[in-house]
Protein backbone atom coordinates (compact mmCIF):
# COMPACT_ATOMS: atom_id res chain seq x y z
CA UNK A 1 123.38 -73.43 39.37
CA UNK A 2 122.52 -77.21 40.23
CA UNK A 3 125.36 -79.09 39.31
CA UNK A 4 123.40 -82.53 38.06
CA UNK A 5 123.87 -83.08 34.68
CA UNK A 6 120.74 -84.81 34.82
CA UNK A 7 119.27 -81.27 34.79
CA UNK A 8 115.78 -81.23 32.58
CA UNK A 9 117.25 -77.85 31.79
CA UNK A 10 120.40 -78.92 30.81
CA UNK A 11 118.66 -81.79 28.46
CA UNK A 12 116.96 -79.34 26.89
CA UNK A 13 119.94 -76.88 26.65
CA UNK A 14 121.47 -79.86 24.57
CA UNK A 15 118.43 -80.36 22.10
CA UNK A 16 118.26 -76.60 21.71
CA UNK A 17 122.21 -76.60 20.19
CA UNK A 18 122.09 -80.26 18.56
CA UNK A 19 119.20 -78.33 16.32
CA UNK A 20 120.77 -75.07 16.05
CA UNK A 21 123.79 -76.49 14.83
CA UNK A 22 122.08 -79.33 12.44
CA UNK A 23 119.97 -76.39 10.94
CA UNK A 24 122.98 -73.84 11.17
CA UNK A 25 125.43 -76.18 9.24
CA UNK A 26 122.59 -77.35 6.63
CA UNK A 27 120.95 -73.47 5.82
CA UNK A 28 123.27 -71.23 7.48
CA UNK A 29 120.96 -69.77 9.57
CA UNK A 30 119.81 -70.14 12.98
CA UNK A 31 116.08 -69.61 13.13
CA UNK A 32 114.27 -67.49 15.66
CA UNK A 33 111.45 -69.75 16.38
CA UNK A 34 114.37 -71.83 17.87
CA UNK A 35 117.05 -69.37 19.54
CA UNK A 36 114.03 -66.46 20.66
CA UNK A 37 111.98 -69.76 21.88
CA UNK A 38 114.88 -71.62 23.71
CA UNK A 39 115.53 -68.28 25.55
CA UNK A 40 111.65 -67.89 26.25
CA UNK A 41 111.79 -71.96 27.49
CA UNK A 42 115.14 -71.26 29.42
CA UNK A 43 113.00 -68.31 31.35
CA UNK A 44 110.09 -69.81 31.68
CA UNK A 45 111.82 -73.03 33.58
CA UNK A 46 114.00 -70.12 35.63
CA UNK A 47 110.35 -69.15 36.95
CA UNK A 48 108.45 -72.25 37.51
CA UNK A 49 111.85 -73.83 39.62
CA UNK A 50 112.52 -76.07 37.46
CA UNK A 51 115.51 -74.57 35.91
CA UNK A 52 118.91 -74.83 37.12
CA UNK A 53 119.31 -70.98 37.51
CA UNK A 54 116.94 -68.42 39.20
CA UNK A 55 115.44 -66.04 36.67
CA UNK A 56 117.26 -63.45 37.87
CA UNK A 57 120.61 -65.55 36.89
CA UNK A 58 118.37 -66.45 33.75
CA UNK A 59 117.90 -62.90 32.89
CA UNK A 60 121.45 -62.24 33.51
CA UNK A 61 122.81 -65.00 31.55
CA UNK A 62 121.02 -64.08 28.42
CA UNK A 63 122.46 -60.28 28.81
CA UNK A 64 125.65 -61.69 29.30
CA UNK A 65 125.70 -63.80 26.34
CA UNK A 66 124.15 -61.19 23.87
CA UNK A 67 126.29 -58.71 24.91
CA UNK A 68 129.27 -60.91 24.37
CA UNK A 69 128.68 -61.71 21.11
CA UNK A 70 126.80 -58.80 19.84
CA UNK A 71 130.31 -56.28 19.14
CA UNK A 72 131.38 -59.78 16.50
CA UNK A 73 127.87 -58.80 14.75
CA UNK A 74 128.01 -55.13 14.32
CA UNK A 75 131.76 -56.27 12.88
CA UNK A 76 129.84 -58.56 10.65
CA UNK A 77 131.94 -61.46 11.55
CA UNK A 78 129.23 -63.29 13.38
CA UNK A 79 125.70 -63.69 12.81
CA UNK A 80 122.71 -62.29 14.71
CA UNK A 81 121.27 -65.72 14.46
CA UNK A 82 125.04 -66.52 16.53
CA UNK A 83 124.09 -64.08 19.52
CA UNK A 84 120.43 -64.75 19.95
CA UNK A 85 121.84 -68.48 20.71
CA UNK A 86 124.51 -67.65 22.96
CA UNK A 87 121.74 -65.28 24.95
CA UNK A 88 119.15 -67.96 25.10
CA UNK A 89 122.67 -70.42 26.46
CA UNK A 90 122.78 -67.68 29.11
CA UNK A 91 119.18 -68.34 30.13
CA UNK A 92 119.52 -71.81 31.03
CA UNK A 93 123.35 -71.66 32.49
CA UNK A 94 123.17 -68.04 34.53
CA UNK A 95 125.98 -65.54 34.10
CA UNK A 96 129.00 -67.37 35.65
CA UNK A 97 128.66 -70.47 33.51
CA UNK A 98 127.98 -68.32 30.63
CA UNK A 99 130.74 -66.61 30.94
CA UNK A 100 132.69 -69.98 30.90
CA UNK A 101 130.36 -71.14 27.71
CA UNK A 102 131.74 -67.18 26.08
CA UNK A 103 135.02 -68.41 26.84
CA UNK A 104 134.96 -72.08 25.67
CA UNK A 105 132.91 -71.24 22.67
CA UNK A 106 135.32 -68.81 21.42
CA UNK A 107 137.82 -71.85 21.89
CA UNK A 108 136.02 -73.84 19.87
CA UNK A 109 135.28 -71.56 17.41
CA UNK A 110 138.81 -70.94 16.49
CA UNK A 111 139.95 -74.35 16.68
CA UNK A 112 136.94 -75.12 13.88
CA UNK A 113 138.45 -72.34 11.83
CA UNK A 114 141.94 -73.62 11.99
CA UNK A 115 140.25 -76.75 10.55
CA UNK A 116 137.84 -75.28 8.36
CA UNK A 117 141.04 -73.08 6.89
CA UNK A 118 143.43 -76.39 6.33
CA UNK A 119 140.36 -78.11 4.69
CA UNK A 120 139.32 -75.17 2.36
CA UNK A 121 143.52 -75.19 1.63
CA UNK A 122 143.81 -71.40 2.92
CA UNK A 123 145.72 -71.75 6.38
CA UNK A 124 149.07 -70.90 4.53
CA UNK A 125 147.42 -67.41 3.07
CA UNK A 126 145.85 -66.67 5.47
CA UNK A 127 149.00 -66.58 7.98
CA UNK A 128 150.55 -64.58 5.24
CA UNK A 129 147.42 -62.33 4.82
CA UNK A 130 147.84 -61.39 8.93
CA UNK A 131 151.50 -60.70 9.27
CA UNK A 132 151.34 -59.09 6.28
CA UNK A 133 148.58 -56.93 7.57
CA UNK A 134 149.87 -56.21 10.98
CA UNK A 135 153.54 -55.13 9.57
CA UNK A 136 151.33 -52.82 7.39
CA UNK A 137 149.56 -51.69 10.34
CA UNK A 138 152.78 -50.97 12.38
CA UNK A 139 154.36 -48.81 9.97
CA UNK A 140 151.39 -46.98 9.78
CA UNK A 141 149.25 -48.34 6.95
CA UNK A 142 145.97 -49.55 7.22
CA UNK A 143 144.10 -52.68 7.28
CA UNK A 144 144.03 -54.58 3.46
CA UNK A 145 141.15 -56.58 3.58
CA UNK A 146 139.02 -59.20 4.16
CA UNK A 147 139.80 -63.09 3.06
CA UNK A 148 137.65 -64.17 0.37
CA UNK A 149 137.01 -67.57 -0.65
CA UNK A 150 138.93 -68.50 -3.86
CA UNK A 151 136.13 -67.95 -5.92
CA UNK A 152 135.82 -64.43 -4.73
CA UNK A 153 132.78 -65.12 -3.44
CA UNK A 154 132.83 -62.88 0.37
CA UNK A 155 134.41 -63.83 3.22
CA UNK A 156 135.40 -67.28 4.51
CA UNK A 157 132.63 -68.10 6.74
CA UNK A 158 131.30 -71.56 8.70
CA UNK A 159 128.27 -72.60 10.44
CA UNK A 160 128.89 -71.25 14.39
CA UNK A 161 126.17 -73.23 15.99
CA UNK A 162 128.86 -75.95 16.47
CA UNK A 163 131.01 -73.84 18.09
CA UNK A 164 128.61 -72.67 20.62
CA UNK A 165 127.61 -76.25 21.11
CA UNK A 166 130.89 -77.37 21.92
CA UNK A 167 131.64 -74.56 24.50
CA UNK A 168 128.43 -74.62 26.23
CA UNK A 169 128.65 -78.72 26.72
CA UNK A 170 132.11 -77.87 28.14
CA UNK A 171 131.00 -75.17 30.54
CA UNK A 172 128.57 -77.18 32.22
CA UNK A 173 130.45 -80.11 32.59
CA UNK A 174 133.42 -78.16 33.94
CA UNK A 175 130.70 -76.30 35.89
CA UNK A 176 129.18 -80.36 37.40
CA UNK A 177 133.31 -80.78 37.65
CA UNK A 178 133.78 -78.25 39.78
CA UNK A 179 130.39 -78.52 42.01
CA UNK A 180 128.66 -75.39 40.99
């Protein structure tokens, strides 16, 4: 992985997520032209040399970051819009700094939900909700539930583009940080 941050790839890495999460946070979806076409971009620089990975790592990245997020989506608590970003990440970062964007993300993501929770006043229940649910769990129950928004509506749900930003701009700079 070239360490620059003045990497064309990483530059374009950046505009990829700045979109993804603009669109993600306005529509609540991630569209394929963008995710499916940042991988094909992230590839396509991998082969040329003038990507910061070899397409080899590019291929590897983007199996490494579907495959992490893919088990959240056949939960249904992520996305597929979610995992065909995180695979076209992998493209342009290679599977070691993916694995550190997997890791960072997943940071990120649950510091935004502590913050999404305490803004949407549900921290409190959901706390309760949990340890309720595990004692229930340990005496041999089973799981209760989902949250729901107060209006009933589904589950409490935000925008994960952001998330992904923020732990993919941390794995490459840790990444430059650390020389690889």
């Amino acid at each position: 992985m070239d360490a620059s941050l003045n990497s064309p790839s990483h530059w374009i890495l950046l505009a990829v997520l700045i979109a993804a999460t603009i669109i993600d946070s306005r529509t609540r979806r991630i569209p394929n032209l963008l995710s499916l076409g940042g991988a094909a971009v992230g590839i396509s620089l991998a082969v040329i040399g003038s990507g910061s990975v070899t397409p080899g790592a590019a291929l590897g990245g983007l199996a490494l970051g579907l495959m992490a997020l893919l088990p959240l989506h056949l939960l249904k608590a992520m996305g597929a819009g979610d995992v065909k970003l995180m695979a076209a990440v992998g493209t342009f970062l290679g599977p070691s700094i993916t694995l550190a964007a997997v890791l960072c993300t997943f940071i990120a993501g649950a510091v935004i939900a502590i913050i999404v929770l305490i803004v949407r006043d549900g921290l409190r229940e959901t706390v309760q909700r949990y340890g309720f649910g595990i004692k229930h769990l340990i005496l041999g129950g089973t799981w209760l539930g989902k949250r729901v928004d107060k209006d009933g509506t589904g589950p409490l749900r935000f925008p994960y583009a952001g998330a992904i930003l923020c732990g993919s701009v941390a794995a490459v700079l840790w990444a430059a940080a650390a020389g690889h």
